[in-house]
Protein backbone atom coordinates (compact mmCIF):
# COMPACT_ATOMS: atom_id res chain seq x y z
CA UNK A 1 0.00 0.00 0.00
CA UNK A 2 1.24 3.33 -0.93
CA UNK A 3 2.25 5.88 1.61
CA UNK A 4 0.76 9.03 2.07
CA UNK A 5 3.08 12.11 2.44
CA UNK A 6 2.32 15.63 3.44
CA UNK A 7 2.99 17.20 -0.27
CA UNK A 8 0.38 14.64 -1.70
CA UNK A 9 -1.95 15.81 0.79
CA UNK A 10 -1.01 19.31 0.32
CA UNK A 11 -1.61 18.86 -3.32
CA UNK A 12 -5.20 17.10 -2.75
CA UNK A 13 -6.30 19.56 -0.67
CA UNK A 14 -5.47 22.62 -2.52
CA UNK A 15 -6.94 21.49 -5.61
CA UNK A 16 -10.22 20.10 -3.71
CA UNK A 17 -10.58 23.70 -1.92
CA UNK A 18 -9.95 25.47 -5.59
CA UNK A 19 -13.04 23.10 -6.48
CA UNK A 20 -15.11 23.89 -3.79
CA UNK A 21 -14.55 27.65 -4.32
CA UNK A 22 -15.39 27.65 -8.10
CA UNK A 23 -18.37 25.65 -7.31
CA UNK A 24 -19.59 27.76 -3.94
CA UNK A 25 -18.33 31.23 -5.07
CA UNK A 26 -20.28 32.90 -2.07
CA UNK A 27 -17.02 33.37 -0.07
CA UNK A 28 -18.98 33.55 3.19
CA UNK A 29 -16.36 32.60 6.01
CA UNK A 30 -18.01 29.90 7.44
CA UNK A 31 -18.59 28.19 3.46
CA UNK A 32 -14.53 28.65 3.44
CA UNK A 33 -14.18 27.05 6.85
CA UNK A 34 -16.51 24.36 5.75
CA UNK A 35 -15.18 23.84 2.33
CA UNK A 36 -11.42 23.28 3.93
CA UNK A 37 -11.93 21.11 6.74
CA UNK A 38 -14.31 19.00 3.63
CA UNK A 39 -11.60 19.33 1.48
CA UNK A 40 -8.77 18.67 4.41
CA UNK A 41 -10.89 15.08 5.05
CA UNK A 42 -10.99 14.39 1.40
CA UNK A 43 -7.45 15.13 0.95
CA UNK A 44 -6.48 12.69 3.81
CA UNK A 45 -8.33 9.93 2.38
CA UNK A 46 -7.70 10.39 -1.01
CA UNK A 47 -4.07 11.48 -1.61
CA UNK A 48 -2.84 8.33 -1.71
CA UNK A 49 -5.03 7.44 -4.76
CA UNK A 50 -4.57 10.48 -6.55
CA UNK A 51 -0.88 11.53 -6.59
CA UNK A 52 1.03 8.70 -7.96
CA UNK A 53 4.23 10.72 -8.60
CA UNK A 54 6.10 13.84 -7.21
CA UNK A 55 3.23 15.86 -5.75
CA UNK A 56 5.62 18.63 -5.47
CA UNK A 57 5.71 19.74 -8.99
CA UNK A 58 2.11 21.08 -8.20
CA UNK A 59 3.56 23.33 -6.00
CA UNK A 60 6.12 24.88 -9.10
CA UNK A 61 5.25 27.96 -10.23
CA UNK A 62 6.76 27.25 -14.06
CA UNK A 63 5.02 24.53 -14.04
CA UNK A 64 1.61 25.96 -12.78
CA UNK A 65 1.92 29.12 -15.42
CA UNK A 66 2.54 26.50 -18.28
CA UNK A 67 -0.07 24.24 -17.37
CA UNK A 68 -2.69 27.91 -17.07
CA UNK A 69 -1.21 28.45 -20.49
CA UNK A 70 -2.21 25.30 -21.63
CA UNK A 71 -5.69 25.19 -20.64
CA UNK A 72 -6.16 28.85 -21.39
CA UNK A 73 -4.40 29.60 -24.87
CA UNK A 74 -3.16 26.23 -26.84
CA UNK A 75 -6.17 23.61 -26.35
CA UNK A 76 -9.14 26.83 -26.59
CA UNK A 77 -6.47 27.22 -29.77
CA UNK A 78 -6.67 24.02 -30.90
CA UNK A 79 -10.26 23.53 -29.80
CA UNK A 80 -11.25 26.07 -31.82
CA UNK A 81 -9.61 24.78 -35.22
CA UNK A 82 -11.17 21.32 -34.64
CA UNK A 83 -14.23 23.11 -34.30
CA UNK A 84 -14.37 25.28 -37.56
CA UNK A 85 -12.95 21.81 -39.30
CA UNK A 86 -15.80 20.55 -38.25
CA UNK A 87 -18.62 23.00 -39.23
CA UNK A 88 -16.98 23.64 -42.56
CA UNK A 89 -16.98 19.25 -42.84
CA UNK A 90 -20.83 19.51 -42.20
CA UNK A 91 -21.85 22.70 -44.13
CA UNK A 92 -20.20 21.51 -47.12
CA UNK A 93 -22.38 18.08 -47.03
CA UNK A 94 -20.01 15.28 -45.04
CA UNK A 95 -18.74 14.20 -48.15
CA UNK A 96 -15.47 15.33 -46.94
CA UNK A 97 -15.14 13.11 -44.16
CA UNK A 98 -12.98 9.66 -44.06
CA UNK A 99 -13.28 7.98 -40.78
CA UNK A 100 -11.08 5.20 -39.33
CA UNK A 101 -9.03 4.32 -36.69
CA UNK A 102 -5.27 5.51 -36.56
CA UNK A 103 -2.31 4.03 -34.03
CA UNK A 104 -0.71 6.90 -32.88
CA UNK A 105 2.78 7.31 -30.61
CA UNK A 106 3.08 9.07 -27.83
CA UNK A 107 5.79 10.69 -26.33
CA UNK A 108 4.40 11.54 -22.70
CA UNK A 109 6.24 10.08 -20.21
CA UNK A 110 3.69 11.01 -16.85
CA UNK A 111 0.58 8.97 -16.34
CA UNK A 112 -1.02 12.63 -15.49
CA UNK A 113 0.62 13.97 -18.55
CA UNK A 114 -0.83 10.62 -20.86
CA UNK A 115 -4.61 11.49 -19.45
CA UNK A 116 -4.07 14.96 -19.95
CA UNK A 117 -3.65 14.59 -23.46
CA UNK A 118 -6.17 11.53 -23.96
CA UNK A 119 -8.95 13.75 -22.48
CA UNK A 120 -8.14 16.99 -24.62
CA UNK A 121 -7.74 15.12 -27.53
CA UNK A 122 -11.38 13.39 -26.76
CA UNK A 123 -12.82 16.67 -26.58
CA UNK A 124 -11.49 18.39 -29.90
CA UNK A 125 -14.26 17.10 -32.43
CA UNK A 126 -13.56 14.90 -34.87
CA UNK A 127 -11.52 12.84 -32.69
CA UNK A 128 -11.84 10.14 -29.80
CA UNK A 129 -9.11 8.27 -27.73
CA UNK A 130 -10.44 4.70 -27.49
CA UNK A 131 -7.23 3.29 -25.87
CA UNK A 132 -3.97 3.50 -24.72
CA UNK A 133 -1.55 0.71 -24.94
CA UNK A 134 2.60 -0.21 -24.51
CA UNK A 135 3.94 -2.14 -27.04
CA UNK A 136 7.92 -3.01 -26.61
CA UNK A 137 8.35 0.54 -23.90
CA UNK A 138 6.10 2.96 -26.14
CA UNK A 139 2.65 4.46 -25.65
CA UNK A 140 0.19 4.47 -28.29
CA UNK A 141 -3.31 5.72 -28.43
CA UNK A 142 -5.89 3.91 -30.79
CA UNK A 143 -7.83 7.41 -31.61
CA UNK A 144 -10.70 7.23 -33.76
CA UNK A 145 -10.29 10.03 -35.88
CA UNK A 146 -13.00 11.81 -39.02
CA UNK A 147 -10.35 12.42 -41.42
CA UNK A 148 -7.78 9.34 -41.67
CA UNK A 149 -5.35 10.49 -44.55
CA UNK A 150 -2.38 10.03 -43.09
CA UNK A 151 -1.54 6.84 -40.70
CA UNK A 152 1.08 6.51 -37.93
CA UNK A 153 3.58 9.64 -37.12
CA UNK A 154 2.09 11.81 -39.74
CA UNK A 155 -1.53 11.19 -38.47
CA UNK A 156 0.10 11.92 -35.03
CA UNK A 157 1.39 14.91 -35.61
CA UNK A 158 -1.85 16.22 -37.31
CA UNK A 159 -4.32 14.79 -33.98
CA UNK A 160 -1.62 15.67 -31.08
CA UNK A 161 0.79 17.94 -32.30
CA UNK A 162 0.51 21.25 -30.03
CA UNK A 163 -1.28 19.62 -27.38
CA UNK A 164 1.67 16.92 -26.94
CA UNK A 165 4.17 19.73 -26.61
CA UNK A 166 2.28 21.99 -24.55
CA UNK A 167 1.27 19.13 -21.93
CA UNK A 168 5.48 17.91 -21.94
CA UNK A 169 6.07 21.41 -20.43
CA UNK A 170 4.25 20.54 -18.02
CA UNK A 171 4.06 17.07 -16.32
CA UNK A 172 8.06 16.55 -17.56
């Protein structure tokens, strides 16, 4: 059974208090005192299961500015391309559209970092991560993707390209 350590815990609880404050957003005092002894008691029991690596690197300012970056300018970025893709796909007919399944490589070291980029690329449309495997030490995702022209590293670089870079910054 995995240990629990204090910057796990840490970690847990400031994100859980974050949570409750975006959800509450009243900041009355005694919501705040409520929401952090909730979120100290979640953190406590949960740490363990949630932080799997160096809990630390939450606790990084770099880090935290690239990962802000990432979520606020290059997937909105690359959300919004996927989008007009998309539109232009269906007000031109869908006769433009070649769907398949495509092996792709991944690069991502960091369990955090792999899920990261599995759920962004699931929510850029035209694309869906249906699994990730290791074959012989490398990742791949099996992405089911609208426009299969390309297979392999080329297909790849066209689905993960930005996002892959932008998430290394930040869970490597």
């Amino acid at each position: 059974m995995r240990k629990t350590t204090f910057p796990a815990v840490l970690a847990t609880f400031v994100v859980c208090f974050l949570f409750w404050m975006l959800l509450d957003f009243s900041f009355k005092p005694e919501e705040l005192i409520a929401g952090a002894i909730v979120s100290l008691a979640v953190a406590l029991f949960s740490a363990r299961f949630f932080i799997h690596e160096k809990a630390g690197w939450f606790f990084n300012p770099l880090r935290l500015v690239k990962l802000l970056g990432f979520w606020c300018v290059t997937f909105p970025v690359e959300l919004w391309k996927a989008n007009v893709d998309m539109a232009r796909r269906c007000f031109t007919g869908c006769t433009n559209i070649n769907p398949g399944i495509v092996k792709v490589p991944v690069d991502l070291k960091s369990d955090y970092g792999r899920a990261a980029l599995a759920n962004a690329i699931t929510l850029t449309p035209g694309t869906m991560t249906l699994d990730i495997a290791e074959q012989e030490g490398q990742t791949y995702y099996y992405i089911h993707w609208i426009n299969v022209t390309a297979t392999g590293e080329e297909a790849g670089e066209a689905i993960k390209g930005r996002l892959e870079k932008g998430l290394k910054g930040v869970w490597e």
